[in-house]
Protein backbone atom coordinates (compact mmCIF):
# COMPACT_ATOMS: atom_id res chain seq x y z
CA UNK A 1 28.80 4.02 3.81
CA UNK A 2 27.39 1.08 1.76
CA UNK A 3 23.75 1.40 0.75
CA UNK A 4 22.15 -1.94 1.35
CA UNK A 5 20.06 -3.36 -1.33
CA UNK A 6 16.30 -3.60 -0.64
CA UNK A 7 14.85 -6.67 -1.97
CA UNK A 8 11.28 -6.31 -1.08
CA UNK A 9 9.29 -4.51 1.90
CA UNK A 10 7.08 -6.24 4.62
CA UNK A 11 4.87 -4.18 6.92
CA UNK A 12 6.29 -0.80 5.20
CA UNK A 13 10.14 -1.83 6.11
CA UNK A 14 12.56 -2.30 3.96
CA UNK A 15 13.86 -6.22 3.60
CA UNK A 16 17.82 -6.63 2.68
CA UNK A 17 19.77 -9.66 2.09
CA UNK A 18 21.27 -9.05 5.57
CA UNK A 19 17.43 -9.37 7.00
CA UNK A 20 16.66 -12.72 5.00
CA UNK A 21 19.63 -14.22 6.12
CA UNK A 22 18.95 -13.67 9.56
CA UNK A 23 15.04 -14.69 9.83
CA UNK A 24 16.42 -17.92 7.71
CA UNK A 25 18.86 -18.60 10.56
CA UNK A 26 16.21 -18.01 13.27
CA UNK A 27 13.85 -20.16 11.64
CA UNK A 28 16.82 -22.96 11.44
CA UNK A 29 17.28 -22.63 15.28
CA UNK A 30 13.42 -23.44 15.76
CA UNK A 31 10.65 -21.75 17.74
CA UNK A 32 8.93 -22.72 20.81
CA UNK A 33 5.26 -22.37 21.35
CA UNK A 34 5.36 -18.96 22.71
CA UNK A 35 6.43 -17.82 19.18
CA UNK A 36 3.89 -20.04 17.40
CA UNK A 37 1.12 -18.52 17.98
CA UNK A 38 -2.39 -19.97 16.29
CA UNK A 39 -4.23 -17.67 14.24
CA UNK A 40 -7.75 -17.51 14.81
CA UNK A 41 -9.80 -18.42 11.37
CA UNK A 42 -12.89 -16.26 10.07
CA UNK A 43 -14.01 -12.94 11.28
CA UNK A 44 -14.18 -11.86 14.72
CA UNK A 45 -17.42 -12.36 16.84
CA UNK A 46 -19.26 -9.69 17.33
CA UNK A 47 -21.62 -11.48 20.36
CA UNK A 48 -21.78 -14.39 22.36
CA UNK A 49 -22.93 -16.81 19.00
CA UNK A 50 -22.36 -17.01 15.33
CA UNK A 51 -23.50 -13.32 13.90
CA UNK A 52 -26.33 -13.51 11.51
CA UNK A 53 -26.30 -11.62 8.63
CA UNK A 54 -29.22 -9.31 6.84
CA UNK A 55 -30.12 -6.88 4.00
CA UNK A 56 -31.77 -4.06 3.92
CA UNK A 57 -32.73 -1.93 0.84
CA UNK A 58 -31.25 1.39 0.95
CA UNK A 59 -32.23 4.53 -2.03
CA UNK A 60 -29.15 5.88 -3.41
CA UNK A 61 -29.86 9.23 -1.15
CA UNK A 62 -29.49 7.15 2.07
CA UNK A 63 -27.03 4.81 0.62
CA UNK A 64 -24.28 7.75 -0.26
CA UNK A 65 -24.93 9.59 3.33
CA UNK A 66 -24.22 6.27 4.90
CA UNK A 67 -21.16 5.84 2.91
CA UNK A 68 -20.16 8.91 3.51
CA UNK A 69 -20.52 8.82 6.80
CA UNK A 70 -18.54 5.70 7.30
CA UNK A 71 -15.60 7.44 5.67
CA UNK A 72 -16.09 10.72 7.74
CA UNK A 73 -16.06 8.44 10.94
CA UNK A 74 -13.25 5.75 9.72
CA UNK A 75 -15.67 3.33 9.95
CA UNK A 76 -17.48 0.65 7.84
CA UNK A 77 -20.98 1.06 6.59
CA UNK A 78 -21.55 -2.22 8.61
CA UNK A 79 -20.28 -0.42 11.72
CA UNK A 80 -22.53 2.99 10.88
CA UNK A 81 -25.59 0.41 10.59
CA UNK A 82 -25.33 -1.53 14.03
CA UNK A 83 -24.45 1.03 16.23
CA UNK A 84 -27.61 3.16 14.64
CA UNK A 85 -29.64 0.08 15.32
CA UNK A 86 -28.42 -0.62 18.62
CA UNK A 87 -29.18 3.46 19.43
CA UNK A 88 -32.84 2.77 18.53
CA UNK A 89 -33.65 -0.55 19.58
CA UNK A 90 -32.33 0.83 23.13
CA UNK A 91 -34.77 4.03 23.73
């Protein structure tokens, strides 16, 4: 058995000649507009409107939990912020 030679890797798999060659003659044959899909630009909304951004002045004490947190929870410290807010604007 040959070993095929990997020239690069895209999404963690391997990419061989054999690969290129057939994505160039795919792309030759044309896509419709079920395959071109538009990518949305910019972040995702988190609401009905544009989100607004704030700062808030954390001591190192609070700023390590939080980041530690965030880590524990596979989360970002964005994430560990407005959920805590939403918990306490809500009771």
């Amino acid at each position: 058995m040959t070993k095929k030679k990997v020239l690069g890797v895209s999404g963690g798999q391997p990419i061989t000649q054999s690969d290129i060659e057939r994505m160039a003659d795919e792309a030759e044959r044309g896509y419709g507009d079920a395959q071109l899909r538009r990518a949305g630009r910019g972040r995702p909304s988190l609401g009905d409107g544009p989100a607004r951004a704030i700062q808030a002045r954390l001591d190192p004490q609070l700023h390590a939990a939080l980041e530690q947190r965030a880590k524990a929870d596979h989360k970002t410290s964005s994430e560990i912020v407005r959920e805590a807010l939403h918990e306490y604007l809500s009771a």
